[in-house]
PDB file of N, CA and C in Angstrom:
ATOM      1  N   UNK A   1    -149.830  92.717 114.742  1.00  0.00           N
ATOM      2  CA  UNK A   1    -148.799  93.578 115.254  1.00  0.00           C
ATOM      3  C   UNK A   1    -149.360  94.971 115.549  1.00  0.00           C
ATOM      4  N   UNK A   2    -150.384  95.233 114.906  1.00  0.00           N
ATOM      5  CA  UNK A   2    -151.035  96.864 115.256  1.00  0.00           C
ATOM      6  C   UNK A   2    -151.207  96.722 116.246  1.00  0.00           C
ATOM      7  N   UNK A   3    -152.193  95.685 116.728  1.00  0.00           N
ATOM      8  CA  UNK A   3    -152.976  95.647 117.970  1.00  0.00           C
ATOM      9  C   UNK A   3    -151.559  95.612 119.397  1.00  0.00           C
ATOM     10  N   UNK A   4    -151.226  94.978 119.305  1.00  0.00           N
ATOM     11  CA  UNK A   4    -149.924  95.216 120.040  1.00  0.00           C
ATOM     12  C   UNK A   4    -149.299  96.530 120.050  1.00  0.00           C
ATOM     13  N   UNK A   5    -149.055  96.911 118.963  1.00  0.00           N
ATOM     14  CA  UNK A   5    -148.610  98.564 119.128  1.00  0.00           C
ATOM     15  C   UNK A   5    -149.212  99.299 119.676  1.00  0.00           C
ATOM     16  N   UNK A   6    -150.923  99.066 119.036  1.00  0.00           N
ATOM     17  CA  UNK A   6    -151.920 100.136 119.880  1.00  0.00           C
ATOM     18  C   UNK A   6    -151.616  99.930 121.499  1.00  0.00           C
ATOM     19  N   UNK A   7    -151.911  98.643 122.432  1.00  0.00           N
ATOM     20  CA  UNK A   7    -151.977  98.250 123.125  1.00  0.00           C
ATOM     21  C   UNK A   7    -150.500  98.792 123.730  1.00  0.00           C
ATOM     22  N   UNK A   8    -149.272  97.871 123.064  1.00  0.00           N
ATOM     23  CA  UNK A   8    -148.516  99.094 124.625  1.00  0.00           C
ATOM     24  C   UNK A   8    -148.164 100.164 124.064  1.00  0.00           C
ATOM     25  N   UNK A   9    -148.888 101.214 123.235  1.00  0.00           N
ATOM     26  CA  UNK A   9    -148.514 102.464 122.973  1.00  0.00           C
ATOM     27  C   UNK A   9    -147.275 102.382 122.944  1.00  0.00           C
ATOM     28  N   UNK A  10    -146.706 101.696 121.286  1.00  0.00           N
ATOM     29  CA  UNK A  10    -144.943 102.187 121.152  1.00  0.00           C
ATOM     30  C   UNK A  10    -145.359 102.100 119.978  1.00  0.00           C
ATOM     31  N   UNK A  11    -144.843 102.937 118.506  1.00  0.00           N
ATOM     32  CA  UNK A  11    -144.857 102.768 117.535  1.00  0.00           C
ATOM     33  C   UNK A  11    -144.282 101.230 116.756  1.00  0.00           C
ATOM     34  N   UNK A  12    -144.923 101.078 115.596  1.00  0.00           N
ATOM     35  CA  UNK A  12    -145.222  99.865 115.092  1.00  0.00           C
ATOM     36  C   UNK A  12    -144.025  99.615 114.459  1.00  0.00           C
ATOM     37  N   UNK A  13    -142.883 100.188 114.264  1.00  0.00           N
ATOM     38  CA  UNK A  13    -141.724 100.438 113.317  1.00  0.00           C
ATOM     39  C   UNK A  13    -140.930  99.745 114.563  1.00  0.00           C
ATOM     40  N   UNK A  14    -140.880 100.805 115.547  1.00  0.00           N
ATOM     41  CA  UNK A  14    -139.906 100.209 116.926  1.00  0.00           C
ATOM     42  C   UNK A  14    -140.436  98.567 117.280  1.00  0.00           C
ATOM     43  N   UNK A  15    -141.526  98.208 117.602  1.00  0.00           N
ATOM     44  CA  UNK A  15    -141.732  97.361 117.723  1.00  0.00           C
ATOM     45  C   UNK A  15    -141.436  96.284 116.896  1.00  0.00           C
ATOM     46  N   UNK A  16    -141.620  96.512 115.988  1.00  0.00           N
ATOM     47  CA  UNK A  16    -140.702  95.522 114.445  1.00  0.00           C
ATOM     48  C   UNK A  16    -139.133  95.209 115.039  1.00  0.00           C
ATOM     49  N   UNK A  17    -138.475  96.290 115.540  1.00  0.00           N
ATOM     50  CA  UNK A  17    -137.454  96.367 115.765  1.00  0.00           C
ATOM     51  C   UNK A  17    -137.007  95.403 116.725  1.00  0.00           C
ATOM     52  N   UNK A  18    -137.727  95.257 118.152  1.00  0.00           N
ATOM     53  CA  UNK A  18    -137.539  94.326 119.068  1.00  0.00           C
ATOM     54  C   UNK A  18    -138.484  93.307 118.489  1.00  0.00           C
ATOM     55  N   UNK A  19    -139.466  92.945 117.893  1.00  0.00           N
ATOM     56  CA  UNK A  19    -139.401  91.651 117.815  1.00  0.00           C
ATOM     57  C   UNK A  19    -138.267  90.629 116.395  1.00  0.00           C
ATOM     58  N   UNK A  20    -137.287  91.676 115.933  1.00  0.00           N
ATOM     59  CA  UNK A  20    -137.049  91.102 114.907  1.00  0.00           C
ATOM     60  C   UNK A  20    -135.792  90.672 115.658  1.00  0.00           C
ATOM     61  N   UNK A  21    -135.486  91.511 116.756  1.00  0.00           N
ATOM     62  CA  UNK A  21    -134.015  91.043 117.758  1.00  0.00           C
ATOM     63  C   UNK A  21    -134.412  90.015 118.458  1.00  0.00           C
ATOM     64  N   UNK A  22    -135.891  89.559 119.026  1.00  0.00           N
ATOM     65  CA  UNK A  22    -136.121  88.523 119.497  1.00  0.00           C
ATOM     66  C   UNK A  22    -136.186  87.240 118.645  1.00  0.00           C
ATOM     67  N   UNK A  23    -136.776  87.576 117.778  1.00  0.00           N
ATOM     68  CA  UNK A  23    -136.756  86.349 116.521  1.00  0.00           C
ATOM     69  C   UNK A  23    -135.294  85.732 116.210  1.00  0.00           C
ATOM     70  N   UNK A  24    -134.337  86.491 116.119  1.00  0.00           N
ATOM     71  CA  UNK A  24    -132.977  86.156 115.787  1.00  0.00           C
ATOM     72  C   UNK A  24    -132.183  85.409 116.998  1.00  0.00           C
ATOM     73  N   UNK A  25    -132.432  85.831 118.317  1.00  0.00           N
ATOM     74  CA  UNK A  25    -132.285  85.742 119.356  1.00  0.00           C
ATOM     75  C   UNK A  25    -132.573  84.254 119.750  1.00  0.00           C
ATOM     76  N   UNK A  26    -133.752  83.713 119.175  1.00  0.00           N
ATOM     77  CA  UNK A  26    -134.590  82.645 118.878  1.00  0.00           C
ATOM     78  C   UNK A  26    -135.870  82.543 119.817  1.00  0.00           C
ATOM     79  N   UNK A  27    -136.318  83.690 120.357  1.00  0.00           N
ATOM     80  CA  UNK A  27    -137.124  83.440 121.049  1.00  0.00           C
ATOM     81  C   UNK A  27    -138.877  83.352 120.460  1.00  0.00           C
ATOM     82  N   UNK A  28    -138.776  83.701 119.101  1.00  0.00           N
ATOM     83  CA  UNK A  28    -140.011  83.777 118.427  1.00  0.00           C
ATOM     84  C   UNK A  28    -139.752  82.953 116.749  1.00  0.00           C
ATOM     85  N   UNK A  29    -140.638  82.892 116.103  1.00  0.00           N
ATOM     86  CA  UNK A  29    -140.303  82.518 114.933  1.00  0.00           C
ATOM     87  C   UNK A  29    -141.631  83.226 114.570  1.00  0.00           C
ATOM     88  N   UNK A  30    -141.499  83.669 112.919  1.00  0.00           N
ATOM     89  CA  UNK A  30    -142.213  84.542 112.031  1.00  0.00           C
ATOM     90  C   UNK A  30    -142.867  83.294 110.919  1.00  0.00           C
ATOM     91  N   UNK A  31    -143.848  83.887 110.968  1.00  0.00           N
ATOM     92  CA  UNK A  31    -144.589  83.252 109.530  1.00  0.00           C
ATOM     93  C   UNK A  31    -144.920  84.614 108.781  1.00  0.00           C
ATOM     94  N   UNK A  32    -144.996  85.220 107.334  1.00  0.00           N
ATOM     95  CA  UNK A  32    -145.239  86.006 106.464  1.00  0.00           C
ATOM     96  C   UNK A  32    -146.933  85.675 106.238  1.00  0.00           C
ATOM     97  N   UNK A  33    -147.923  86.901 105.539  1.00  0.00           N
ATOM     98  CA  UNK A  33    -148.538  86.524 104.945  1.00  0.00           C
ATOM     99  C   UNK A  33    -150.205  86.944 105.910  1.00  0.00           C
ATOM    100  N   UNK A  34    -151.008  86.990 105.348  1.00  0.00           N
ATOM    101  CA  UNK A  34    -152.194  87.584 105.913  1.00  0.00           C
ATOM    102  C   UNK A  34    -152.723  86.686 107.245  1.00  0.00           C
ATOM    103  N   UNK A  35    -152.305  85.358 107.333  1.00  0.00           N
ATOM    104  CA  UNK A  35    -152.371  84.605 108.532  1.00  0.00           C
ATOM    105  C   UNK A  35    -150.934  84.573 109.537  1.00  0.00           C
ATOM    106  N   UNK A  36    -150.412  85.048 108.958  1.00  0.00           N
ATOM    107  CA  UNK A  36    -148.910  85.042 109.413  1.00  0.00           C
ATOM    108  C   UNK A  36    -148.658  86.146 111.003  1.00  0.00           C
ATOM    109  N   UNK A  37    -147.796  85.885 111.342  1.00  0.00           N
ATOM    110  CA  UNK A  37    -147.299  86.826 112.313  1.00  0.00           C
ATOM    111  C   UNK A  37    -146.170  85.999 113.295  1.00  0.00           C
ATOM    112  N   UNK A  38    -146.555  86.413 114.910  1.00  0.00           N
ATOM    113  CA  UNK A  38    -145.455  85.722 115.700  1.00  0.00           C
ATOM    114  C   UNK A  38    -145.689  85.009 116.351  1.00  0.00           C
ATOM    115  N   UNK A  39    -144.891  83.924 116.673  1.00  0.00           N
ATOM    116  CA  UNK A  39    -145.133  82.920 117.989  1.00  0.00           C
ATOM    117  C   UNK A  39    -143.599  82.685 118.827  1.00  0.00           C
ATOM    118  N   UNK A  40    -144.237  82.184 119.517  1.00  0.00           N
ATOM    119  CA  UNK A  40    -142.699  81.672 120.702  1.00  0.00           C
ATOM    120  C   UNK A  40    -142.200  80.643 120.142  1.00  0.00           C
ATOM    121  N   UNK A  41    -141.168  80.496 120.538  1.00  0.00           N
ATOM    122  CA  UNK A  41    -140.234  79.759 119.658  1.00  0.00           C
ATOM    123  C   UNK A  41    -140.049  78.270 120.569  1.00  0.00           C
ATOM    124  N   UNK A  42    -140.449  78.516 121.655  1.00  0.00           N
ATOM    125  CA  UNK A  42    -139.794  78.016 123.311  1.00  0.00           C
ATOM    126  C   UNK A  42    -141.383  77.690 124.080  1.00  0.00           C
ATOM    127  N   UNK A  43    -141.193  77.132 124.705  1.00  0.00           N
ATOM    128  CA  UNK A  43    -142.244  77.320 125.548  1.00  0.00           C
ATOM    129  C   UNK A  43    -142.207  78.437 126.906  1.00  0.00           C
ATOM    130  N   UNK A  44    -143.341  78.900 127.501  1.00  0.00           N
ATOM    131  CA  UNK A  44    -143.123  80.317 128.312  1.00  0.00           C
ATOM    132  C   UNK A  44    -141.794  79.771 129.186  1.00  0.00           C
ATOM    133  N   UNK A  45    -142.075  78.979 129.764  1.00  0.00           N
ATOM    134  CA  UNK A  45    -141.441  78.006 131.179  1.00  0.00           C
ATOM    135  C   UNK A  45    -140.522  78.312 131.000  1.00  0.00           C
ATOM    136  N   UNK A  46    -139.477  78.432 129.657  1.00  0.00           N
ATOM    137  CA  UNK A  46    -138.195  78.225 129.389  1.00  0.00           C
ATOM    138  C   UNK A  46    -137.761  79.106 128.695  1.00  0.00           C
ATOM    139  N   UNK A  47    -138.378  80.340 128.664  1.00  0.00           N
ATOM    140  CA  UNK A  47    -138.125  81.825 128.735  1.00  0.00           C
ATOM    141  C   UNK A  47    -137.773  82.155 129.697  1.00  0.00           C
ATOM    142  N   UNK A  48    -136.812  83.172 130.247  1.00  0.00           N
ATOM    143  CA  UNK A  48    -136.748  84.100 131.110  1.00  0.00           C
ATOM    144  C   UNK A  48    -136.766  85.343 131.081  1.00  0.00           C
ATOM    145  N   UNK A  49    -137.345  86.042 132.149  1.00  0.00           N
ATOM    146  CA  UNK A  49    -137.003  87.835 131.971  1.00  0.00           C
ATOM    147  C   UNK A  49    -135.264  88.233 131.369  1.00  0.00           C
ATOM    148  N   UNK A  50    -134.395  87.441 132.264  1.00  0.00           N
ATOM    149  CA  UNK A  50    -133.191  88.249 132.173  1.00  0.00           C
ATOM    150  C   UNK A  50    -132.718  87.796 130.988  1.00  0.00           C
ATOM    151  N   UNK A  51    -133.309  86.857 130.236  1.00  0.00           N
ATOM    152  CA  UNK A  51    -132.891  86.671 128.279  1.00  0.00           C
ATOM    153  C   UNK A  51    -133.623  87.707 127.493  1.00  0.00           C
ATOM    154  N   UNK A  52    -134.818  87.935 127.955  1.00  0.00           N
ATOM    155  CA  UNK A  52    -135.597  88.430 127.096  1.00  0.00           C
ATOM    156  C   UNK A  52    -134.457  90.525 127.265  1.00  0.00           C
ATOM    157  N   UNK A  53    -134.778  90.279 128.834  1.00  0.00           N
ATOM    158  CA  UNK A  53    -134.098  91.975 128.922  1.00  0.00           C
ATOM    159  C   UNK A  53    -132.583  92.214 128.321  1.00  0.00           C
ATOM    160  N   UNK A  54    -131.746  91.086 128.358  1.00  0.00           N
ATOM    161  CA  UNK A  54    -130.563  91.008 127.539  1.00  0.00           C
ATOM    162  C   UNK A  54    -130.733  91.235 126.007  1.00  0.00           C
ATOM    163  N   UNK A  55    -131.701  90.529 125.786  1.00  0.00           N
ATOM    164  CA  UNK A  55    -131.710  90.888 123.987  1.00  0.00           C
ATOM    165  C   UNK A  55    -131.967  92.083 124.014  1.00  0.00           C
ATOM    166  N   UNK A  56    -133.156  92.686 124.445  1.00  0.00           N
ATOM    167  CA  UNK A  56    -133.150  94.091 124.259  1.00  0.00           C
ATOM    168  C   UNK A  56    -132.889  95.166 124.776  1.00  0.00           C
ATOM    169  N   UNK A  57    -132.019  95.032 125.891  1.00  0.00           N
ATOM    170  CA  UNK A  57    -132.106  96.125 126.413  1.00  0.00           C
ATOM    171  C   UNK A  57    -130.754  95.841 126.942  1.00  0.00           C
ATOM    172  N   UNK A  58    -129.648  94.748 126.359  1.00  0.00           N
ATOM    173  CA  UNK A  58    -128.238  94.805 126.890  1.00  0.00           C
ATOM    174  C   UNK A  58    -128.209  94.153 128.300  1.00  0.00           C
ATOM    175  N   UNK A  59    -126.629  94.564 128.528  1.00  0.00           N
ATOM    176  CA  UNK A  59    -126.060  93.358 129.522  1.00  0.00           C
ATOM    177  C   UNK A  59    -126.889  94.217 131.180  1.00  0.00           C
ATOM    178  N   UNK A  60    -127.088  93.338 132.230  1.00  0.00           N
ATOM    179  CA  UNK A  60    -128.130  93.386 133.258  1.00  0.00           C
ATOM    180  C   UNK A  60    -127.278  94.440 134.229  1.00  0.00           C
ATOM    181  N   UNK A  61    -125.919  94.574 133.781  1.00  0.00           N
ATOM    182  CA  UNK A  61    -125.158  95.485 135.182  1.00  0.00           C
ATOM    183  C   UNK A  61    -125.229  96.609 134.558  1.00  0.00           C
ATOM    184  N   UNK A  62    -125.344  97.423 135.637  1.00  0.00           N
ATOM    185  CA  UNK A  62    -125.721  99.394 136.066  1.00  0.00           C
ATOM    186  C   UNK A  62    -124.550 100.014 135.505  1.00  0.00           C
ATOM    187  N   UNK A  63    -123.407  99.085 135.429  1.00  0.00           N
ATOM    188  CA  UNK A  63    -122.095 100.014 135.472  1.00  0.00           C
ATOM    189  C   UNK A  63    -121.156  98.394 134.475  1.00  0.00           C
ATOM    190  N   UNK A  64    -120.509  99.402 133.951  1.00  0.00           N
ATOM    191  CA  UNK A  64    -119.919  98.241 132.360  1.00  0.00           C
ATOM    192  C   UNK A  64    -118.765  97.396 133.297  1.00  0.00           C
ATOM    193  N   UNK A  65    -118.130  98.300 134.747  1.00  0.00           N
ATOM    194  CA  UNK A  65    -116.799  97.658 134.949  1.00  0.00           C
ATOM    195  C   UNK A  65    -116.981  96.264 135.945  1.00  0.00           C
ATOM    196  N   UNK A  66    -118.616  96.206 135.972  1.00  0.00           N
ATOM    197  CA  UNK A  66    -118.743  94.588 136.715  1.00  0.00           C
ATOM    198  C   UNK A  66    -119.763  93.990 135.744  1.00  0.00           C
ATOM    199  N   UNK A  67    -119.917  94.472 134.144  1.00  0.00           N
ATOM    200  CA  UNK A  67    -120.877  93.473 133.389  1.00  0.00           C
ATOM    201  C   UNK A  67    -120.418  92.514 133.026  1.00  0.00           C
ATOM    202  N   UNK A  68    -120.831  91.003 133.265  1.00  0.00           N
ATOM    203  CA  UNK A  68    -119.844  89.889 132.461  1.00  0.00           C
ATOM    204  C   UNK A  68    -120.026  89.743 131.169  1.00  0.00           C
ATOM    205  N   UNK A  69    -121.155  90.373 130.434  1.00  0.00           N
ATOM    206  CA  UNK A  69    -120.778  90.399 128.515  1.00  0.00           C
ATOM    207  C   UNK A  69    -120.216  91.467 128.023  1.00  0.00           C
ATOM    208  N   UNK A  70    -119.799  92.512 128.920  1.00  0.00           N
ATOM    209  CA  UNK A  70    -119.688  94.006 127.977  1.00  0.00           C
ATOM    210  C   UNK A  70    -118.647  94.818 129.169  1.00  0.00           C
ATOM    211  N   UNK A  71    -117.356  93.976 129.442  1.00  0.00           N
ATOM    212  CA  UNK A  71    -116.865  94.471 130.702  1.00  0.00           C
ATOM    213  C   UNK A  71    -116.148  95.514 130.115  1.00  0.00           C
ATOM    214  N   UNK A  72    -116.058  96.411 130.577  1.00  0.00           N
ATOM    215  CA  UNK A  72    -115.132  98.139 130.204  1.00  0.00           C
ATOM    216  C   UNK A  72    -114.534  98.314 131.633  1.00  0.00           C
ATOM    217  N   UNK A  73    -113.371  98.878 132.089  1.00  0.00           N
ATOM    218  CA  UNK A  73    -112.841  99.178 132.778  1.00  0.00           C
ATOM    219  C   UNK A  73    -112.895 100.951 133.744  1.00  0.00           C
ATOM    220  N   UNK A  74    -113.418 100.899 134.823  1.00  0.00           N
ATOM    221  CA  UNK A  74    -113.826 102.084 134.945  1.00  0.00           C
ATOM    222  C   UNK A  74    -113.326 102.879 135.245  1.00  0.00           C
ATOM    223  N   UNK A  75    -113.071 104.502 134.484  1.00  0.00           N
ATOM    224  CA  UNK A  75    -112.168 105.553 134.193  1.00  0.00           C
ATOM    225  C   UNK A  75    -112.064 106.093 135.620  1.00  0.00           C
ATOM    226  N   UNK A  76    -112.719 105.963 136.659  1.00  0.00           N
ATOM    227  CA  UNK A  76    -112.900 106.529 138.085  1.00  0.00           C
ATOM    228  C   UNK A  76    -111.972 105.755 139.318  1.00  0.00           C
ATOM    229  N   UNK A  77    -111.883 104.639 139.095  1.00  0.00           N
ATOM    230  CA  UNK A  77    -111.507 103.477 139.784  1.00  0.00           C
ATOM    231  C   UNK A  77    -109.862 103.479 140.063  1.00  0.00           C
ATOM    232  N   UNK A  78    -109.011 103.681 141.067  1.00  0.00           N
ATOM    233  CA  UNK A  78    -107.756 103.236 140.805  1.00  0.00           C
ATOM    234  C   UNK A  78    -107.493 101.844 141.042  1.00  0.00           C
ATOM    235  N   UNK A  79    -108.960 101.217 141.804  1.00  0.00           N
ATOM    236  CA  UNK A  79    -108.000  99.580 141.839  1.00  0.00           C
ATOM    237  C   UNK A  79    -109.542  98.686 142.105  1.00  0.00           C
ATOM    238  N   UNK A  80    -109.935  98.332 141.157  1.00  0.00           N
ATOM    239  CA  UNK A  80    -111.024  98.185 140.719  1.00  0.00           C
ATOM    240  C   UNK A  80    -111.775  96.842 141.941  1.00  0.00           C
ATOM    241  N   UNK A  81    -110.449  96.659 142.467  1.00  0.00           N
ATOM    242  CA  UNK A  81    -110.143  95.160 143.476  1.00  0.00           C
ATOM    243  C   UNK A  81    -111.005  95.339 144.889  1.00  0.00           C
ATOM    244  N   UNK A  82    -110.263  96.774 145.550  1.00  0.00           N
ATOM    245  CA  UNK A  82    -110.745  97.942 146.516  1.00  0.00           C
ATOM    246  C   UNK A  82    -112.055  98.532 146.230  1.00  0.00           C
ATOM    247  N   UNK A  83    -112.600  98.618 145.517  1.00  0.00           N
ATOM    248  CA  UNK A  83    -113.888 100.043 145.179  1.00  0.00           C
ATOM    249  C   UNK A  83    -114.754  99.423 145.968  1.00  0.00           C
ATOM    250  N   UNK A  84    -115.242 100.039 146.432  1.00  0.00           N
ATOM    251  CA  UNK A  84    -116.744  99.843 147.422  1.00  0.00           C
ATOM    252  C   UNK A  84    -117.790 100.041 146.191  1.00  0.00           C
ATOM    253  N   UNK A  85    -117.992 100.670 145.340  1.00  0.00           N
ATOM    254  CA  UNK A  85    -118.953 100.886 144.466  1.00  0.00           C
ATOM    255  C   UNK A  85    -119.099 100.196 143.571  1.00  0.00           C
ATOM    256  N   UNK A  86    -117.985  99.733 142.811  1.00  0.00           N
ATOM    257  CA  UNK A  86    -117.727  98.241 141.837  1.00  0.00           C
ATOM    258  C   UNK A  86    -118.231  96.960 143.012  1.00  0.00           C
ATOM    259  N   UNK A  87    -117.977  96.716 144.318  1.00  0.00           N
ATOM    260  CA  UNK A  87    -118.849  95.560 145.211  1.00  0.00           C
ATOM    261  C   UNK A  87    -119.983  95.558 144.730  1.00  0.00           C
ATOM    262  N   UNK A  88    -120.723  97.019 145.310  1.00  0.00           N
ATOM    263  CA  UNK A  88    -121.794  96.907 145.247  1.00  0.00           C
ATOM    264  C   UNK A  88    -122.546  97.089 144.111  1.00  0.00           C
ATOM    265  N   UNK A  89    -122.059  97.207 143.200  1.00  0.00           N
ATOM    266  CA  UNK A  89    -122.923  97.372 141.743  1.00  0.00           C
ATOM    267  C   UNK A  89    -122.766  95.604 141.482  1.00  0.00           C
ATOM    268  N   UNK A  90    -121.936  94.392 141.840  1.00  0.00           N
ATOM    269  CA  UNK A  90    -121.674  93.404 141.535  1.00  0.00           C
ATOM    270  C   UNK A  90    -122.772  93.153 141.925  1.00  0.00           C
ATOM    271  N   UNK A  91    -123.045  93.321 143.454  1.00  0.00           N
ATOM    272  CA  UNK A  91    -124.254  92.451 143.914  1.00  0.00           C
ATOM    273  C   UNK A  91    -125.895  92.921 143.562  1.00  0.00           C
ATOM    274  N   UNK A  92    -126.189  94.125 142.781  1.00  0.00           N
ATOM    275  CA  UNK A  92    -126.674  94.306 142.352  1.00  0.00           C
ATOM    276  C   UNK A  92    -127.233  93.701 140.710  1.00  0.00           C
ATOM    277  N   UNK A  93    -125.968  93.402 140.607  1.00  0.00           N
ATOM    278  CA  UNK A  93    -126.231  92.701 139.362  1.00  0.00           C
ATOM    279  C   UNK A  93    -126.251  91.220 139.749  1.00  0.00           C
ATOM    280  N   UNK A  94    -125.735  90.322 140.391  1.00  0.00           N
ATOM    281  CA  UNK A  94    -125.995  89.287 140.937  1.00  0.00           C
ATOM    282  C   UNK A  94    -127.280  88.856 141.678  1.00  0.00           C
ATOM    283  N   UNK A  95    -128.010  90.201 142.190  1.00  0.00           N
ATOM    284  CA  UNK A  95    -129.317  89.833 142.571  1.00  0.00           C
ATOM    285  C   UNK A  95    -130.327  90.286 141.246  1.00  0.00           C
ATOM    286  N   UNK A  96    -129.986  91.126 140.937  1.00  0.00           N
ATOM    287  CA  UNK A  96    -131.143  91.262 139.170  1.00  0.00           C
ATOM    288  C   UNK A  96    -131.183  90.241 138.198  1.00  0.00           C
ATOM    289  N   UNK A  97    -129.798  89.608 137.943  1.00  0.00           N
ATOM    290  CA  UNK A  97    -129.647  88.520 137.086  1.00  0.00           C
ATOM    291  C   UNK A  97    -130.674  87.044 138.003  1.00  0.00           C
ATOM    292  N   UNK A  98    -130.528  87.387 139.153  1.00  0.00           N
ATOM    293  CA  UNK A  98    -130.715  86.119 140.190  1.00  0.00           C
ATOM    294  C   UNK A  98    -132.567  85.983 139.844  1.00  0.00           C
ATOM    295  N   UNK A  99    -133.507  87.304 140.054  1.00  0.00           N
ATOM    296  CA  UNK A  99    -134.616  87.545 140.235  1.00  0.00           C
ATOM    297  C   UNK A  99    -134.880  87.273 138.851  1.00  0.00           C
ATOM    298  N   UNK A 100    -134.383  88.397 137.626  1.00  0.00           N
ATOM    299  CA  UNK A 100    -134.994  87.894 136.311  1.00  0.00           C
ATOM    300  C   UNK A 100    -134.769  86.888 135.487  1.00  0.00           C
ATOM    301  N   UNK A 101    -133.729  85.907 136.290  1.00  0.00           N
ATOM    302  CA  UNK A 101    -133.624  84.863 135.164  1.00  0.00           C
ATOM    303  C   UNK A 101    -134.299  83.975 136.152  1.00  0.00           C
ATOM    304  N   UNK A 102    -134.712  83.861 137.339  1.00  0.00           N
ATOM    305  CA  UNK A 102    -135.313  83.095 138.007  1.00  0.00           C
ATOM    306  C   UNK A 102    -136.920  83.312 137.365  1.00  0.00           C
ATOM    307  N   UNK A 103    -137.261  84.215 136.545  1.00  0.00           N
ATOM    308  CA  UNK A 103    -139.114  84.317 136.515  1.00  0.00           C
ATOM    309  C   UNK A 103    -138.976  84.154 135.102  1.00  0.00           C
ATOM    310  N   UNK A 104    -139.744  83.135 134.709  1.00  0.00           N
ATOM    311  CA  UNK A 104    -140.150  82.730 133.759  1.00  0.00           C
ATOM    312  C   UNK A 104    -141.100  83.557 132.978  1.00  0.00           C
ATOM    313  N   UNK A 105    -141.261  84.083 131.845  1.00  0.00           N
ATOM    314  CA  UNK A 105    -142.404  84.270 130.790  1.00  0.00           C
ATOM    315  C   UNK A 105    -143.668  84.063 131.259  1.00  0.00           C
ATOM    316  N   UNK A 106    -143.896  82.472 131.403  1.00  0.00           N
ATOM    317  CA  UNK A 106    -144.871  82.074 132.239  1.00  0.00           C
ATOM    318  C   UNK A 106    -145.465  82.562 133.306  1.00  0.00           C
ATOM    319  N   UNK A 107    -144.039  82.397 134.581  1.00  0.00           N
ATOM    320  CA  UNK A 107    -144.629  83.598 135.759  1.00  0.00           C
ATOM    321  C   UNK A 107    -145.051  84.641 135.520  1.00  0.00           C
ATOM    322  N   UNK A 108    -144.634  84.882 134.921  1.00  0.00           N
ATOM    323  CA  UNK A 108    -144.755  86.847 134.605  1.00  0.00           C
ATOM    324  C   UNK A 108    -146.055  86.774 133.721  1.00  0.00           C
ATOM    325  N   UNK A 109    -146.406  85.888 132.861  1.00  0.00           N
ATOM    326  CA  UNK A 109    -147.667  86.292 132.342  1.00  0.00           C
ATOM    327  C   UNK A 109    -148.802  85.764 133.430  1.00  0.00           C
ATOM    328  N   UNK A 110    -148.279  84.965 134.126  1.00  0.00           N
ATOM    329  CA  UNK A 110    -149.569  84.259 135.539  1.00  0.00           C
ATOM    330  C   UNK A 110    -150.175  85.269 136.189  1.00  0.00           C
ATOM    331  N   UNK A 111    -148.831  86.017 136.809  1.00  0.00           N
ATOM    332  CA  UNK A 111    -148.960  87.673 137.401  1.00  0.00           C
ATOM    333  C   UNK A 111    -150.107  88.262 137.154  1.00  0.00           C
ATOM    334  N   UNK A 112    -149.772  88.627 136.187  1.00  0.00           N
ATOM    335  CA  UNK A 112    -150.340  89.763 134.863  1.00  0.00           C
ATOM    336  C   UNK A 112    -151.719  89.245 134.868  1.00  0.00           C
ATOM    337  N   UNK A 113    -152.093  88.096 134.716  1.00  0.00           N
ATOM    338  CA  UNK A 113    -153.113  87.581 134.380  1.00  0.00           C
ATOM    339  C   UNK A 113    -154.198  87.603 135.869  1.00  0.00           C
ATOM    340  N   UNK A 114    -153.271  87.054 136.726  1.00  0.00           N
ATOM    341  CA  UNK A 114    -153.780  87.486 138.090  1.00  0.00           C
ATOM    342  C   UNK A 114    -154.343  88.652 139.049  1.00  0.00           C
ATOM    343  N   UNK A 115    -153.516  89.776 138.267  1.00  0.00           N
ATOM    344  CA  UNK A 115    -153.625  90.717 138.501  1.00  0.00           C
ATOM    345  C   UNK A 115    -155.352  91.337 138.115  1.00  0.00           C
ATOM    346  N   UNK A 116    -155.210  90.658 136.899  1.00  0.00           N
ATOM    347  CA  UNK A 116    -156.276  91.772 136.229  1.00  0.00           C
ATOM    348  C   UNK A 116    -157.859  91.196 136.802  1.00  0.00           C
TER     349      UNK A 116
END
C-alpha cells in the first residue's frame, strides 16, 4: 500500500479510505498480515469505470435534479419538465454513464499499458 501511495502521490490514510469503500463495495477483498494486502474481487472485464467512480466519488450526474441514485429537486427550476438545463445535464449524464460503464478496468488498464 506505500508503494501505491508513493506512486499516485495521495496520502496512505486517504487511500485506506477508498480502498476500504471498494472492498465493501465488493470490488477487492483484503487479506491481513505481512503477505497480505489487496486483490480484485472480480475479474478486470467485469469491472467498470462508472462502478468504480460511483463508489467513490458518488452518483455520475453534474446536477442532483437529473441523478437517478441521489435525485434532489432543483431550487432554480419552476418546472423541471421545461428546463433546457435539466435536458441537458440528462444527456450528459446519459453519455458519461454510457462511456464509463462501457470501459472496463481491463480497457483502461490496456490503455495505460499501451500508452507507456
Amino acid at each position: 500500500m506505500n508503494r501505491i501511495a508513493t506512486e499516485a502521490n495521495v496520502p496512505r490514510k486517504f487511500l485506506e479510505l477508498i480502498l476500504a469503500d471498494l472492498r465493501e463495495a465488493g470490488f477487492l477483498t483484503s487479506t491481513r498480515g505481512k503477505a497480505g494486502g489487496y486483490r480484485l474481487a472480480r475479474a478486470k472485464h467485469l469491472i467498470s469505470l462508472g462502478e468504480i467512480i460511483r463508489v467513490i466519488e458518488g452518483p455520475l450526474a453534474l446536477v442532483p435534479c437529473v441523478s437517478r441514485t441521489a435525485y434532489r429537486p432543483c431550487n432554480d427550476c419552476k418546472d423541471e419538465a421545461s428546463c433546457a438545463i435539466r435536458h441537458a445535464m440528462a444527456r450528459v449524464r446519459d453519455e458519461t454513464a454510457r462511456i464509463l460503464d462501457g470501459t472496463s478496468l481491463a480497457d483502461a488498464t490496456a490503455e495505460d499499458l499501451a500508452a507507456a
